[in-house]
C-alpha atoms as a PDB file:
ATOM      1  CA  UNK A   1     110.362  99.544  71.864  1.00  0.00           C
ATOM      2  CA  UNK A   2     109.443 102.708  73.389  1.00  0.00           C
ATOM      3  CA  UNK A   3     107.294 104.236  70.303  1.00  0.00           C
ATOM      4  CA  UNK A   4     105.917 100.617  69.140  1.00  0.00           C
ATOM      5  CA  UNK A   5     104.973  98.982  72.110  1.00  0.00           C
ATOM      6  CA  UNK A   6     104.348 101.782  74.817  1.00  0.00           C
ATOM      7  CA  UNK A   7     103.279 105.334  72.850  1.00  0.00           C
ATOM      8  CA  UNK A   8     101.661 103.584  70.765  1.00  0.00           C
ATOM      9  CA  UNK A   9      99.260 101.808  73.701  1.00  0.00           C
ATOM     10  CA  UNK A  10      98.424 104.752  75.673  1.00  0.00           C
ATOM     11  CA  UNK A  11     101.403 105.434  77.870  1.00  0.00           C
ATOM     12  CA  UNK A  12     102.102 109.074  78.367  1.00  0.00           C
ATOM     13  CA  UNK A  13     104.456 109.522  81.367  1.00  0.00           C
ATOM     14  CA  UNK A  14     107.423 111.404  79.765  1.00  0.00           C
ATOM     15  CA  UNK A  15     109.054 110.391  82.725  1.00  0.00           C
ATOM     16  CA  UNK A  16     107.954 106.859  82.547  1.00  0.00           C
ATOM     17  CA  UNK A  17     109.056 106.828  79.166  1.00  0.00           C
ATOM     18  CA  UNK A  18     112.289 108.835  79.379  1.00  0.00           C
ATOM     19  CA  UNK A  19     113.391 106.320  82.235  1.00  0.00           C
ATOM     20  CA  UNK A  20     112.385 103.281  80.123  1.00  0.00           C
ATOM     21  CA  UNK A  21     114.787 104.944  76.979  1.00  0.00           C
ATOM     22  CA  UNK A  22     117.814 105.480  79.502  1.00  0.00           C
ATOM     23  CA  UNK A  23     117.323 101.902  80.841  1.00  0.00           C
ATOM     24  CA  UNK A  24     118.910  99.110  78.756  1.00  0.00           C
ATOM     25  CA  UNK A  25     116.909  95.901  78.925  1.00  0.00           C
ATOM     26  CA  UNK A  26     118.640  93.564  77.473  1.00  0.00           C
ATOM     27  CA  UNK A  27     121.680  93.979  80.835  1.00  0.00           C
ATOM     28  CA  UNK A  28     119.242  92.515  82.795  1.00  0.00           C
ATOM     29  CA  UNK A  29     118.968  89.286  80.718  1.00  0.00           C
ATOM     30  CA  UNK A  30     120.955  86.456  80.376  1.00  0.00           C
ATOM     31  CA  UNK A  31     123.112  85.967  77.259  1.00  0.00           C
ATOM     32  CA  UNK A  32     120.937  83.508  75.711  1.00  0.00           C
ATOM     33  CA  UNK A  33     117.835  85.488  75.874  1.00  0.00           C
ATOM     34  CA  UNK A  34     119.207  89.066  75.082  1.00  0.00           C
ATOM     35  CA  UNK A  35     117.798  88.481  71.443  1.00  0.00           C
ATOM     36  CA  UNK A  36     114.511  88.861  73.303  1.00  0.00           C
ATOM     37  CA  UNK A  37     115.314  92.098  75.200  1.00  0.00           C
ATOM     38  CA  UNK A  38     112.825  94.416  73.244  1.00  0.00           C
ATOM     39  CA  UNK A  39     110.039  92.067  72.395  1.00  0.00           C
ATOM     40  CA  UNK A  40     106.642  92.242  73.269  1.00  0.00           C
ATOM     41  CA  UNK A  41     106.545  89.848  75.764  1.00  0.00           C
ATOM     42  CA  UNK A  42     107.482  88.393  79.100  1.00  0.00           C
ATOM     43  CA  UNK A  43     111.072  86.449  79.157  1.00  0.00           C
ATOM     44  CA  UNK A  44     112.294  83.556  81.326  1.00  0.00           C
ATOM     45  CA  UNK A  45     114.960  84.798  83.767  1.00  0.00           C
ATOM     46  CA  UNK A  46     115.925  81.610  85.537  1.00  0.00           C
ATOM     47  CA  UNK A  47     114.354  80.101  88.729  1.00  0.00           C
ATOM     48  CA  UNK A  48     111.059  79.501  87.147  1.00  0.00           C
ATOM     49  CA  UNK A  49     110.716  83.491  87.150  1.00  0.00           C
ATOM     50  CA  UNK A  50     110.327  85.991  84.685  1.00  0.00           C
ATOM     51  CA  UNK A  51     110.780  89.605  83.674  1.00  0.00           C
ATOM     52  CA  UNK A  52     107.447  91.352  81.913  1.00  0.00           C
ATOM     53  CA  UNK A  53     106.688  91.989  79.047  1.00  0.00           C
ATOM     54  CA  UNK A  54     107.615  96.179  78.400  1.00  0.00           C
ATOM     55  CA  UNK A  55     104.335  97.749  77.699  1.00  0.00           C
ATOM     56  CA  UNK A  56     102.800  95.833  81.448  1.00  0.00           C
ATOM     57  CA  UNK A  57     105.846  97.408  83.643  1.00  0.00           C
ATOM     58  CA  UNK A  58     105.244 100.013  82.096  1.00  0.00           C
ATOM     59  CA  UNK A  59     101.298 100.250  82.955  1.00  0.00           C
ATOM     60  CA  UNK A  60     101.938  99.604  86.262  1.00  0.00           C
ATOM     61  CA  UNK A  61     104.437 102.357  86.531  1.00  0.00           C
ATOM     62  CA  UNK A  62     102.501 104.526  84.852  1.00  0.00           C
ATOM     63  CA  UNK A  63     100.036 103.658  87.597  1.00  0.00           C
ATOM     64  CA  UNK A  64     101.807 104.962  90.344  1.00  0.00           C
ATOM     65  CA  UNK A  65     102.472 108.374  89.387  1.00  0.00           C
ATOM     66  CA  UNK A  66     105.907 108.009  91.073  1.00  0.00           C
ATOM     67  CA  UNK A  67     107.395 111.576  91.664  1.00  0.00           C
ATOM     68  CA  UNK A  68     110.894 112.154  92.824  1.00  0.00           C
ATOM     69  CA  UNK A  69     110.111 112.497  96.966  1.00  0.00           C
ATOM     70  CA  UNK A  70     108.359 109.367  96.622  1.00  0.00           C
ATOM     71  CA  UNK A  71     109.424 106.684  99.123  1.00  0.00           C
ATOM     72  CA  UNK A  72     108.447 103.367  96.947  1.00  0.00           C
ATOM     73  CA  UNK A  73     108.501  99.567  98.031  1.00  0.00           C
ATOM     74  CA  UNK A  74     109.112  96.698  95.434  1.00  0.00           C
ATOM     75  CA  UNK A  75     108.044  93.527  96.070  1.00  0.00           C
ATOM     76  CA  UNK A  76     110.139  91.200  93.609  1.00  0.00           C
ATOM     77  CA  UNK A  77     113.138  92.757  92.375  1.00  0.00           C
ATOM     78  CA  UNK A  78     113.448  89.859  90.164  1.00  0.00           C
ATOM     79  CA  UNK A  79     116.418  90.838  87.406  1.00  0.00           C
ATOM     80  CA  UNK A  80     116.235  94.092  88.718  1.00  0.00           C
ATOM     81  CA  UNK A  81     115.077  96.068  85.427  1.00  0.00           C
ATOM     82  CA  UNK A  82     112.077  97.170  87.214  1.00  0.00           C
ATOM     83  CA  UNK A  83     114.032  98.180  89.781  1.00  0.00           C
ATOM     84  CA  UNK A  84     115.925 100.565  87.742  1.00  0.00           C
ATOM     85  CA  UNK A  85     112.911 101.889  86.112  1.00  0.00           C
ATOM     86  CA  UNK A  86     111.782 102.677  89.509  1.00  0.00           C
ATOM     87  CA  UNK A  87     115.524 104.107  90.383  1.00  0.00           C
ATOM     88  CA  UNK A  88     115.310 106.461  87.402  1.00  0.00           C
ATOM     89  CA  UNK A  89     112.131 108.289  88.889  1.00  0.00           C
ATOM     90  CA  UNK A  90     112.836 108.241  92.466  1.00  0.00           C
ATOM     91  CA  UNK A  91     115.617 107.898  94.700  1.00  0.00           C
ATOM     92  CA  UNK A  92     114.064 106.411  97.423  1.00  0.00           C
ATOM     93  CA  UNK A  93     113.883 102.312  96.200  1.00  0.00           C
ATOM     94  CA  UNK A  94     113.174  99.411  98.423  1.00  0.00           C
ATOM     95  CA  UNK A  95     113.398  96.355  96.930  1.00  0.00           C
ATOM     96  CA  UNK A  96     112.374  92.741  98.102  1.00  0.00           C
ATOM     97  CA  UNK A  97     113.536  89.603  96.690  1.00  0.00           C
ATOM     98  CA  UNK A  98     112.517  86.043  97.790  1.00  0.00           C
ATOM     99  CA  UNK A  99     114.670  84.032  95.954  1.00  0.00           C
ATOM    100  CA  UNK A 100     118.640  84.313  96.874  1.00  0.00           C
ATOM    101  CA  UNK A 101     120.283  83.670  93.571  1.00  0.00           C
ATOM    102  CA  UNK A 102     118.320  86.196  92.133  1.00  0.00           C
ATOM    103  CA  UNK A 103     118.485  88.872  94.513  1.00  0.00           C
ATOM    104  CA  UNK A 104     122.204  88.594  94.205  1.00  0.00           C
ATOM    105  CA  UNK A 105     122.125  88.695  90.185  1.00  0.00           C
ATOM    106  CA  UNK A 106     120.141  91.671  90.139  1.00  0.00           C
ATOM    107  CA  UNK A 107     122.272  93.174  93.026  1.00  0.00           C
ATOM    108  CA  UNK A 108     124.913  93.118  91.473  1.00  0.00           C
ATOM    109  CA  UNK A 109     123.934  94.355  88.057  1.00  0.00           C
ATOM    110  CA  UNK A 110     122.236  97.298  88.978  1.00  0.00           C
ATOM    111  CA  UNK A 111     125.071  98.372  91.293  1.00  0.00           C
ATOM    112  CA  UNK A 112     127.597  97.571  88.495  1.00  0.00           C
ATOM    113  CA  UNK A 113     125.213 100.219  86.265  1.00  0.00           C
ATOM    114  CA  UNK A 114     125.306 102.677  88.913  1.00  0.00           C
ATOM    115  CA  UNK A 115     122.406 102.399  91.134  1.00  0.00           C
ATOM    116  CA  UNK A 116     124.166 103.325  94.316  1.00  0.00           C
ATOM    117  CA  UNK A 117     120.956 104.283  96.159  1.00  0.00           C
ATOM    118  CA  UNK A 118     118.738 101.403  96.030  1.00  0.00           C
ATOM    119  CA  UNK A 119     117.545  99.574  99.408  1.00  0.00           C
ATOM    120  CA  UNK A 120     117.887  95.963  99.178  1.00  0.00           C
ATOM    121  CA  UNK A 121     116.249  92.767 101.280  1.00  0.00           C
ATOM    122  CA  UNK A 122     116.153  89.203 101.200  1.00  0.00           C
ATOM    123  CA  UNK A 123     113.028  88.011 102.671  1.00  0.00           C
ATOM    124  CA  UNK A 124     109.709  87.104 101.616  1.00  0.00           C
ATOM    125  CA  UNK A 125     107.596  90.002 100.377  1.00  0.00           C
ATOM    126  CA  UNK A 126     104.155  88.991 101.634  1.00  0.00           C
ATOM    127  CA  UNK A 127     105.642  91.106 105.266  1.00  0.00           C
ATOM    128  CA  UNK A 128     106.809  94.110 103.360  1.00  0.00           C
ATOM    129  CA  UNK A 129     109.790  96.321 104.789  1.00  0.00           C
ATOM    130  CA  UNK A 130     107.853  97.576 108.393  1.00  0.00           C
ATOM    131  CA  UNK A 131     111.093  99.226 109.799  1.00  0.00           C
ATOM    132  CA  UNK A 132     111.222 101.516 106.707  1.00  0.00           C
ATOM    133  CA  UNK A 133     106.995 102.093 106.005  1.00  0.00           C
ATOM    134  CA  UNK A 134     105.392 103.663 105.186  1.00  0.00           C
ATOM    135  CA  UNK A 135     105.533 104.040 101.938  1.00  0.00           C
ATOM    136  CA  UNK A 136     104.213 106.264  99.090  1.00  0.00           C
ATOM    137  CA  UNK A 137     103.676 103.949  96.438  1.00  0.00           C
ATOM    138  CA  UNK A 138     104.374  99.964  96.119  1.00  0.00           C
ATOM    139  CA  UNK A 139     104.367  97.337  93.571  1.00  0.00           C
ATOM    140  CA  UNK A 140     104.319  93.583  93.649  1.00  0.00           C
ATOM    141  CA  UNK A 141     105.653  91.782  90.520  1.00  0.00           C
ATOM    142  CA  UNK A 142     104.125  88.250  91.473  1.00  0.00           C
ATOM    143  CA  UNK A 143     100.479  87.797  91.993  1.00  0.00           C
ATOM    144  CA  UNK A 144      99.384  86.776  94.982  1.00  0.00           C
ATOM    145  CA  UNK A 145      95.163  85.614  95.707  1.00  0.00           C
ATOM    146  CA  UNK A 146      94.447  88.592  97.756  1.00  0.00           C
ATOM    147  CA  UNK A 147      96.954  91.790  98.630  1.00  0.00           C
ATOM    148  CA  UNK A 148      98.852  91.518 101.876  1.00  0.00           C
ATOM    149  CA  UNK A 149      97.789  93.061 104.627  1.00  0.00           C
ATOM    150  CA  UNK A 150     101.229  93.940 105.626  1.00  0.00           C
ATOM    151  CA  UNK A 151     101.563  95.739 102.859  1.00  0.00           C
ATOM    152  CA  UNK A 152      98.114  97.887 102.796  1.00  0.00           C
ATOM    153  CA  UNK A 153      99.631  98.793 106.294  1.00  0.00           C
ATOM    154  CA  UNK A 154     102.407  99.591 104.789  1.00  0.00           C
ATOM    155  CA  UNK A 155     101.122 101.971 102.684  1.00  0.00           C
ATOM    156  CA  UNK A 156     100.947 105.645 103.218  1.00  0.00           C
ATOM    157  CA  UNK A 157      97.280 106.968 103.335  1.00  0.00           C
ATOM    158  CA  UNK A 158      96.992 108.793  99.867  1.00  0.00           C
ATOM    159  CA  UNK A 159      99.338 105.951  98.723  1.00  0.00           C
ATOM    160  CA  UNK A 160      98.602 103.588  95.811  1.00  0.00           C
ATOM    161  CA  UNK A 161      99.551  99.864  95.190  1.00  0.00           C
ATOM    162  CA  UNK A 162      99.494  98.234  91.974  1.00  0.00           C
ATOM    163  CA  UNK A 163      99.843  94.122  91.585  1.00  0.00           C
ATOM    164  CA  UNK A 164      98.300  91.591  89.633  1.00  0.00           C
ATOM    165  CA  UNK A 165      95.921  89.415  91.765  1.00  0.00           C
ATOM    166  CA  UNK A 166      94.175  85.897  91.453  1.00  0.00           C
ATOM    167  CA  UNK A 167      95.171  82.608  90.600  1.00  0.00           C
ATOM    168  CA  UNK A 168      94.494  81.283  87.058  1.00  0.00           C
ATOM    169  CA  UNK A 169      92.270  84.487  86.141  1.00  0.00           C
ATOM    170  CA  UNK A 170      94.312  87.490  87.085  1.00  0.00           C
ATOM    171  CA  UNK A 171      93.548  91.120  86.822  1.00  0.00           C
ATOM    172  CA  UNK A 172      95.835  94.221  87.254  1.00  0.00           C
ATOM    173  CA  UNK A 173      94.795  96.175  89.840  1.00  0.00           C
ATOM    174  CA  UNK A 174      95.279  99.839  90.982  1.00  0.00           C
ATOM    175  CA  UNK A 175      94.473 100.204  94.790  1.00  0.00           C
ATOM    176  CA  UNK A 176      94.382 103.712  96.601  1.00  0.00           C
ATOM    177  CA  UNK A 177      94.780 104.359 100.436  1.00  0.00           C
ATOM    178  CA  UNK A 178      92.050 107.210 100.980  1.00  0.00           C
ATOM    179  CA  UNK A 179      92.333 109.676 103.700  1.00  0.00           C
ATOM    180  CA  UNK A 180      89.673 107.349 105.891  1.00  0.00           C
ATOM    181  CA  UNK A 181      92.077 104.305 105.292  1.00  0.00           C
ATOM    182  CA  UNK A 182      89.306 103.283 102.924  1.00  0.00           C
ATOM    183  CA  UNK A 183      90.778 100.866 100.297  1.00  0.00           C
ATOM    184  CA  UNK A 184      89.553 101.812  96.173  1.00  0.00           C
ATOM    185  CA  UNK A 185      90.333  99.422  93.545  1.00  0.00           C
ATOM    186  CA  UNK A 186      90.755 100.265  90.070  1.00  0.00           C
ATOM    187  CA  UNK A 187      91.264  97.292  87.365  1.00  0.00           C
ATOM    188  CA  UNK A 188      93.775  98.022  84.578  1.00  0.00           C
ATOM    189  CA  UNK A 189      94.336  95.115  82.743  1.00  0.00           C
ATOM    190  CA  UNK A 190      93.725  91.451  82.349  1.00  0.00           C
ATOM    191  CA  UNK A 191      97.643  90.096  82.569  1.00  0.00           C
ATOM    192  CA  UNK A 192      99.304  86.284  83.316  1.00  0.00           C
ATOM    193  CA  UNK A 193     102.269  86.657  86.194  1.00  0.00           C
ATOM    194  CA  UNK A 194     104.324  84.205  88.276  1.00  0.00           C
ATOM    195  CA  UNK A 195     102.555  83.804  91.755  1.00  0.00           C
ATOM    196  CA  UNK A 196     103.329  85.165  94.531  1.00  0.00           C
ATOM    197  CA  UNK A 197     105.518  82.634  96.828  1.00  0.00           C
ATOM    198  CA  UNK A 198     105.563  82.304 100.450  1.00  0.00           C
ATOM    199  CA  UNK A 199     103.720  83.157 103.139  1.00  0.00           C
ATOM    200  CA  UNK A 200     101.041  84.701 100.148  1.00  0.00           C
ATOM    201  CA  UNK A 201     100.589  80.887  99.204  1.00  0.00           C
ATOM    202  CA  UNK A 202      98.519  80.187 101.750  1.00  0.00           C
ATOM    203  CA  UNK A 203      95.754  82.059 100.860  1.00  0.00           C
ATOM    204  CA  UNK A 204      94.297  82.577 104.078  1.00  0.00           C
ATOM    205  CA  UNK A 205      95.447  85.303 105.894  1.00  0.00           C
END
């Protein structure tokens, strides 16, 4: 997986790709999708959710530039393998998850693996984590139509953000917190996620 479907598209973290060799995939799926673990694509993880295809959490990790003092917010810990990917580079991990029987699943795996340090929350992401911002770096795993304002508060100026945004056309987008609070936006990728629920469904805010 690593050589085929992330070397071999451009990504050149070695930590990025070190963490994504420690981390085994498939322990974050159920049994009847395991056989799917390491294929190029996105995989249905119950609750109408899903966990993304390697090479596009990879991207977006890539993105970041996580380094190990980092104090990084997750919006959507979904099955958690994100969540360890993030674990493995820093260990400073808050993690948001909307929907309960998944934030328990993925709770429970990654503390069963040994991810001891992780932050966890059950809330709706759209409001971020404001008793523990600001934050270095954050990533959203659903797309909402717009970013959340909480969360550009959120984040630390010199900070970046990476999420997939829009409705049916989506882009994935690289945003960076300049030292004048200006917001830059960088697209990476054209991509297809889950949207955004909550509070981010409203689209006006």
């Amino acid at each position: 997986m690593v050589s085929d479907q992330l070397e071999a598209r451009g990504i050149r973290d070695t930590r990025v790709l070190e963490a994504f060799r420690k981390v085994p995939r498939h322990l974050f799926m159920g049994e009847s999708h395991r056989f799917e673990a390491y294929s190029d694509h996105p995989v249905a993880i119950g609750e109408g959710q899903t966990i993304s295809q390697p090479y596009i959490i990879a991207l977006m990790t890539q993105a970041l530039e996580i380094q190990p003092e980092d104090k990084v917010l997750e919006i959507g810990t979904g099955s958690g393998y994100q969540t360890a990917i993030l674990a493995e580079l820093t260990k400073n991990v808050f993690s948001i998850e909307t929907i309960p029987v998944l934030a328990e699943r993925s709770r429970k795996i990654l503390l069963e693996h040994g991810y001891n340090l992780i932050n966890f929350k059950l809330g709706d992401g759209f409001f971020g984590w404001p008793e523990e911002a600001p934050f270095d770096k954050i990533i959203i795993t659903a797309a909402p139509r717009t970013i959340p304002p909480p969360l550009l508060e959120q984040l630390k100026v010199g900070g970046k953000l990476v999420l997939p945004r829009g409705d049916w056309t989506q882009k994935l987008v690289l945003v960076v917190k300049n030292a004048d609070g200006k917001i830059v936006e960088e697209i990476l990728s054209g991509v297809i996620f889950v949207p955004m629920t909550g509070k981010a469904q409203e689209g006006k805010y």
